[in-house]
N, C-alpha and C. Protein backbone atom coordinates (compact mmCIF):
# COMPACT_ATOMS: atom_id res chain seq x y z
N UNK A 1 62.93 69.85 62.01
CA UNK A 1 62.52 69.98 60.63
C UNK A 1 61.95 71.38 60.42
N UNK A 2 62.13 71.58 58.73
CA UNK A 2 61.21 73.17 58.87
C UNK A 2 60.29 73.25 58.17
N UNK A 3 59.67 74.38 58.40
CA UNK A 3 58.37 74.57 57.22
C UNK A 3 58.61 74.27 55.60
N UNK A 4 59.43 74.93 55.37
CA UNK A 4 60.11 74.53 53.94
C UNK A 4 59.94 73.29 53.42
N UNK A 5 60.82 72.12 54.72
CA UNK A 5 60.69 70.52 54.20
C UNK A 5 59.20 70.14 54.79
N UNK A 6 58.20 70.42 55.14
CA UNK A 6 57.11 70.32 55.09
C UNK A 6 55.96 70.55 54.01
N UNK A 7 56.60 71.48 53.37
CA UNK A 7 55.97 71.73 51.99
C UNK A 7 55.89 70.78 51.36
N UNK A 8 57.78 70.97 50.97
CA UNK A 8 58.36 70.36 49.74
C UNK A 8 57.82 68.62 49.82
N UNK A 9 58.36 68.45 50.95
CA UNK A 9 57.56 66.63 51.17
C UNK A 9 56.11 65.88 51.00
N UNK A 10 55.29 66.71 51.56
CA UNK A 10 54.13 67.06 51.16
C UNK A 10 53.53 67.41 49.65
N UNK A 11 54.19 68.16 49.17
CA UNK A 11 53.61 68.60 47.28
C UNK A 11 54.00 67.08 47.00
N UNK A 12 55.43 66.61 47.00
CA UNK A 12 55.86 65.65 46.22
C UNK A 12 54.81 64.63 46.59
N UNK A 13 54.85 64.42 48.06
CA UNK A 13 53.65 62.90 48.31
C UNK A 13 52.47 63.15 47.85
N UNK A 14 51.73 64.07 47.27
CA UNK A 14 50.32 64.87 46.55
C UNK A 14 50.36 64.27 45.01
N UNK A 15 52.06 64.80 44.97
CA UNK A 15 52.23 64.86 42.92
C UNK A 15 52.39 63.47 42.51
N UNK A 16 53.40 62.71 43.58
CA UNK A 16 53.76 61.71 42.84
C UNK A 16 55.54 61.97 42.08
N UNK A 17 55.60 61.37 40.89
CA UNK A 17 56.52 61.69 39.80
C UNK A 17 56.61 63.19 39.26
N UNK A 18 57.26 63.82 39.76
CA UNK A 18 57.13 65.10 38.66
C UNK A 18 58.18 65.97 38.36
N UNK A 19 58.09 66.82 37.27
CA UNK A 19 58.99 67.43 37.11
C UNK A 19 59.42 68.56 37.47
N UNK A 20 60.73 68.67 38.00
CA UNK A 20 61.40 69.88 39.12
C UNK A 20 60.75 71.36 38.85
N UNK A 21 60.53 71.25 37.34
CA UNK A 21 60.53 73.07 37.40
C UNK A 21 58.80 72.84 37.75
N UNK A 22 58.31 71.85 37.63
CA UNK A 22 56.75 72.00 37.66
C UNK A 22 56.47 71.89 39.15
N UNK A 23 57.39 71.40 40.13
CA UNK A 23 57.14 71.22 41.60
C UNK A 23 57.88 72.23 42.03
N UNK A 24 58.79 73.21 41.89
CA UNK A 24 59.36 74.26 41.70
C UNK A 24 57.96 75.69 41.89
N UNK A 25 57.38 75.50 40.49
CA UNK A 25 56.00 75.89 40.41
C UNK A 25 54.93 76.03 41.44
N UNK A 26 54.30 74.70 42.04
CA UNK A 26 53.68 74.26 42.77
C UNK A 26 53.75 75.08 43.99
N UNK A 27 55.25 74.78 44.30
CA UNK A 27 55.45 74.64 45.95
C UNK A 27 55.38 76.55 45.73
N UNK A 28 55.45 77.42 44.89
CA UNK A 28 55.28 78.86 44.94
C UNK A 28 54.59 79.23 45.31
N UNK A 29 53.17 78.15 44.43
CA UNK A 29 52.04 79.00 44.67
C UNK A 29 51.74 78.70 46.13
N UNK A 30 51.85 76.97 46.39
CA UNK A 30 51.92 76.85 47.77
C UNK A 30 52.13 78.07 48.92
N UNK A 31 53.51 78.28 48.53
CA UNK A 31 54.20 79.67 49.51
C UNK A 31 53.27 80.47 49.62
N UNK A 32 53.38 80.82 48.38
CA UNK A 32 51.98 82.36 48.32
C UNK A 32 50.85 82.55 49.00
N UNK A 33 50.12 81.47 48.36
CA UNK A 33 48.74 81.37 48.33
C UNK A 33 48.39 80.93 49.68
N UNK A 34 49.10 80.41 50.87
CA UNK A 34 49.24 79.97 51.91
C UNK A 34 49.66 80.76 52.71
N UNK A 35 50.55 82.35 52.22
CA UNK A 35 51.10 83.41 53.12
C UNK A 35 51.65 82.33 53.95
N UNK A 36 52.72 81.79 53.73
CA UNK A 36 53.62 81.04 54.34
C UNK A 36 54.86 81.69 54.60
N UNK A 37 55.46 82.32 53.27
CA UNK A 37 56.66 83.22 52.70
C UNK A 37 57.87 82.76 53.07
N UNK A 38 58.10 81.17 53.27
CA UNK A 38 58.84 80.43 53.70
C UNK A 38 60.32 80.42 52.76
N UNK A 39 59.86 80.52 51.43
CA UNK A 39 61.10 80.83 50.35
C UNK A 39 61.24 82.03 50.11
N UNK A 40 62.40 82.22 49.55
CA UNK A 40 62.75 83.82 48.94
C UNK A 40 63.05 83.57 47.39
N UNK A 41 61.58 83.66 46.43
CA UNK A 41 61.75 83.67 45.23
C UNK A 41 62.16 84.60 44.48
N UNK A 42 63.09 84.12 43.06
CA UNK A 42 63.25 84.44 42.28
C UNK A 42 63.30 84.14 40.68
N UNK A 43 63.55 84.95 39.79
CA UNK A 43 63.33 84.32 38.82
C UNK A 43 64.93 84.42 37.65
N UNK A 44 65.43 83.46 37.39
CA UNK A 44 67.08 83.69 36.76
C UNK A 44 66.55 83.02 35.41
N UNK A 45 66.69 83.95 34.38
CA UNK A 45 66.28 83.49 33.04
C UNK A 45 65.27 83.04 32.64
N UNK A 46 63.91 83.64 33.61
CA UNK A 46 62.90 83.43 33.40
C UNK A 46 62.69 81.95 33.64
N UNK A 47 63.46 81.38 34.51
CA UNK A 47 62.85 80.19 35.67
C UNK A 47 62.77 80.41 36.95
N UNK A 48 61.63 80.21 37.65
CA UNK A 48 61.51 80.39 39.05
C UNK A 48 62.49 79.66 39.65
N UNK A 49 62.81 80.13 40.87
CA UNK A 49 64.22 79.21 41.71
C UNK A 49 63.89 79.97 42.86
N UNK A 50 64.95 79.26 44.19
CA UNK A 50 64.77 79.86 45.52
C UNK A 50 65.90 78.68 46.01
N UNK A 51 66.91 79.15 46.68
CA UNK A 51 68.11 78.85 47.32
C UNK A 51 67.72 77.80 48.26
N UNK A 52 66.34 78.22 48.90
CA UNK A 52 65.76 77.66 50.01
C UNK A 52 64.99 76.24 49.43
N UNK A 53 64.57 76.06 48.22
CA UNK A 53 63.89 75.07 47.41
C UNK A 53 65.37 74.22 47.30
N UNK A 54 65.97 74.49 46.31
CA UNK A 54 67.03 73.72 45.71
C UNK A 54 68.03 73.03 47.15
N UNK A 55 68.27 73.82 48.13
CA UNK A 55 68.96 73.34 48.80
C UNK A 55 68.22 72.05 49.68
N UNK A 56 66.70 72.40 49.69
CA UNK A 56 66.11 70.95 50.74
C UNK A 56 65.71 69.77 49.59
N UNK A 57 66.09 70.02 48.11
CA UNK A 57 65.48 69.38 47.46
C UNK A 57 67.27 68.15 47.63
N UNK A 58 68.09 68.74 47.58
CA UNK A 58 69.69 68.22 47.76
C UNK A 58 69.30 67.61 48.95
N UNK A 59 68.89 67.95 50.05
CA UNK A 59 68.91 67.44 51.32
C UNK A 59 68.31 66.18 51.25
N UNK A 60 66.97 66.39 50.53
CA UNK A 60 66.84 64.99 50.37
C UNK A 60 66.51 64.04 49.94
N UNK A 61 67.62 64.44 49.00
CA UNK A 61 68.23 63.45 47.86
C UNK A 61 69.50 62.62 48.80
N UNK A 62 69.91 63.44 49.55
CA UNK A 62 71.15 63.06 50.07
C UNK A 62 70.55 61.74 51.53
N UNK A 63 69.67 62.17 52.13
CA UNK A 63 68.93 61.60 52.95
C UNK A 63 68.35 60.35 52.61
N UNK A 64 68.20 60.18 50.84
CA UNK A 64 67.25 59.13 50.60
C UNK A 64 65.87 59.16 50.23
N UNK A 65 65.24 60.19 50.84
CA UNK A 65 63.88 60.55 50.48
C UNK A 65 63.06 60.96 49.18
N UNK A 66 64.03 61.04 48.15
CA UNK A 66 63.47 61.31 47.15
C UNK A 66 64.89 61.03 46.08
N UNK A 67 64.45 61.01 45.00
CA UNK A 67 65.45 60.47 43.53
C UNK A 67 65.52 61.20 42.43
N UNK A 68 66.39 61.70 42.10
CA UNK A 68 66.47 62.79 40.87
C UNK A 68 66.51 61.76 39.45
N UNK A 69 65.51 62.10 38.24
CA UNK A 69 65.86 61.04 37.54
C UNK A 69 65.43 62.10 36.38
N UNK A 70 67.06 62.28 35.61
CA UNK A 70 66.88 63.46 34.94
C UNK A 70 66.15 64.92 35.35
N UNK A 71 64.95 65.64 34.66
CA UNK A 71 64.70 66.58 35.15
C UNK A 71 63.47 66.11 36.29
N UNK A 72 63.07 65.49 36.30
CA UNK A 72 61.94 64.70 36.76
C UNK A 72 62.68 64.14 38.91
N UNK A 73 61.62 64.46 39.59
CA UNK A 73 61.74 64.00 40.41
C UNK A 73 61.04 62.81 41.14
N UNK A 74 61.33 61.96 41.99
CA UNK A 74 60.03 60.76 42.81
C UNK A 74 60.45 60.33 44.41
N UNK A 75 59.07 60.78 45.06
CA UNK A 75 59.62 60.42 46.31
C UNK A 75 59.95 58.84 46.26
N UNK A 76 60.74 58.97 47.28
CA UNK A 76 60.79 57.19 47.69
C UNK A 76 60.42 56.43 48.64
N UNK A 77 59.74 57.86 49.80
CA UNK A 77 59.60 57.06 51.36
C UNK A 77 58.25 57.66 51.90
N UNK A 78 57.40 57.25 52.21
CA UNK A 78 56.40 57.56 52.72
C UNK A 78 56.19 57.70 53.66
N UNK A 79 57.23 57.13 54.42
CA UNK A 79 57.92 56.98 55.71
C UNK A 79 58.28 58.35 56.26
N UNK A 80 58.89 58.89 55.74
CA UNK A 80 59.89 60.27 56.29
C UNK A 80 58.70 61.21 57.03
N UNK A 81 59.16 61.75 58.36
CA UNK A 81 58.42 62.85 58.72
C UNK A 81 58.83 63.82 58.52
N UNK A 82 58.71 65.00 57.49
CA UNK A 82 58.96 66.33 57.86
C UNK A 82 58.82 67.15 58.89
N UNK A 83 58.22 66.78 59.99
CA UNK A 83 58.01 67.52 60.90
C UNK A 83 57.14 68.55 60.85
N UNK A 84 55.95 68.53 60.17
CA UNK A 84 55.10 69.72 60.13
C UNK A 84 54.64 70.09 61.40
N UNK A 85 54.35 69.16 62.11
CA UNK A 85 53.79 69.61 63.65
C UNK A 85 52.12 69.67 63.43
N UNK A 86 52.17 70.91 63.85
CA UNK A 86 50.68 72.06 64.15
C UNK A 86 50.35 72.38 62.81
N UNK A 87 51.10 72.62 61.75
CA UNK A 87 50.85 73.16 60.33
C UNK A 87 50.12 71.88 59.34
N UNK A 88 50.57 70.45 60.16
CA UNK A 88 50.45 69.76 58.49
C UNK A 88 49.00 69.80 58.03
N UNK A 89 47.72 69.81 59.12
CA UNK A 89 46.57 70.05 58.25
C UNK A 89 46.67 71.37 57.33
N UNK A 90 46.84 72.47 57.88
CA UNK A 90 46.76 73.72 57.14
C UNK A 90 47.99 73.54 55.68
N UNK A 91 49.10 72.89 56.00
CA UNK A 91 49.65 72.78 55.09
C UNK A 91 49.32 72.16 53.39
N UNK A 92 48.74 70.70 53.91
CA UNK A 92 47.81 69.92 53.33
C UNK A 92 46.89 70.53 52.55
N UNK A 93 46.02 71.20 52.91
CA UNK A 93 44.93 71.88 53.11
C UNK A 93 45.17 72.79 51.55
N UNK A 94 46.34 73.73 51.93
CA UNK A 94 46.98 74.79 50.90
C UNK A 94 47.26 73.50 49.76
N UNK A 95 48.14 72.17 50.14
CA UNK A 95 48.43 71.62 48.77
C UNK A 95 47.38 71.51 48.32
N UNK A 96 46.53 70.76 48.57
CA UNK A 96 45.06 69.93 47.82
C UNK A 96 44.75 71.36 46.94
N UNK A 97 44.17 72.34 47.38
CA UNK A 97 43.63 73.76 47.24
C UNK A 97 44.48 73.99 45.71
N UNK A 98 45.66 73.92 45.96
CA UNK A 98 46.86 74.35 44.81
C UNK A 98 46.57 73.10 43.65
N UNK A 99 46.90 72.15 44.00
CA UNK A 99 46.83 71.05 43.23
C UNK A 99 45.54 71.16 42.50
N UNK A 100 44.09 71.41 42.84
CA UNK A 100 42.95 71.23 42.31
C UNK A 100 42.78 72.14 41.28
N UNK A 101 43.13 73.33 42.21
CA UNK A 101 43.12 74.72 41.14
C UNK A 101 43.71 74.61 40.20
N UNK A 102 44.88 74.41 40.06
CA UNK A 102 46.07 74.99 39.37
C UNK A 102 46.24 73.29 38.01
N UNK A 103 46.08 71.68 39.25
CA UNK A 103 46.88 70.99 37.98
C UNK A 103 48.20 70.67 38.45
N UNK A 104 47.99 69.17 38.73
CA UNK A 104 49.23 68.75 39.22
C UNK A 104 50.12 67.97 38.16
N UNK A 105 49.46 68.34 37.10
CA UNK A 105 50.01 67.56 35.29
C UNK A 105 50.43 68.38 34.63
C-alpha cells in the first residue's frame, strides 16, 4: 500500500459522506501541511486535481472500499487497511489537525 492510499482512506474514515472536490481539498492541505508531498497538484479550470488522487480514488471504487454517488463520495469498509505502517499516527494526527482547522462541512 502507499502513502497516498493512506491519506485518502483515512480523510474519508474522518469525513464520513463527502463531497469529491471538498475531499479533493482536504487531502491537499493534508499533503501540505504534513510535508508529505505525496501528490503532484494542480489546478485545471480552477479545480484542484492530482493524477495521483483521482487514480486511488478509482482504485477504490474498483476494490469496493468506497462508492461514488454522484459528486459525493462514502466509504463502505472500515475494514480495509491502507497500510500506513509507521505513519498512521502522524498521518491521523495531520487529518484531525486539518479537519479541526479548516472544517470537514
Amino acid at each position: 500500500m502507499s502513502l497516498i492510499e493512506c491519506i485518502v482512506v483515512n480523510a474519508l474514515r474522518r469525513l464520513g459522506k463527502v463531497n469529491l472536490d471538498r475531499l479533493a481539498k482536504i487531502v491537499f492541505l493534508i499533503d501540505k501541511l504534513g510535508e508529505y508531498e505525496a501528490f503532484n497538484w494542480d489546478y485545471i479550470d480552477l479545480v484542484l486535481t492530482s493524477t495521483e488522487f483521482i487514480n486511488t480514488i478509482e482504485k477504490l471504487t474498483r476494490d469496493g472500499v468506497v462508492k461514488l454517488i454522484g459528486n459525493f463520495i462514502i466509504p463502505l469498509s472500515n475494514d480495509y487497511d491502507p497500510g500506513c505502517g509507521w505513519l498512521e499516527n502522524t498521518v491521523n494526527s495531520t487529518i484531525n489537525y486539518v479537519v479541526n482547522r479548516y472544517g470537514g462541512d
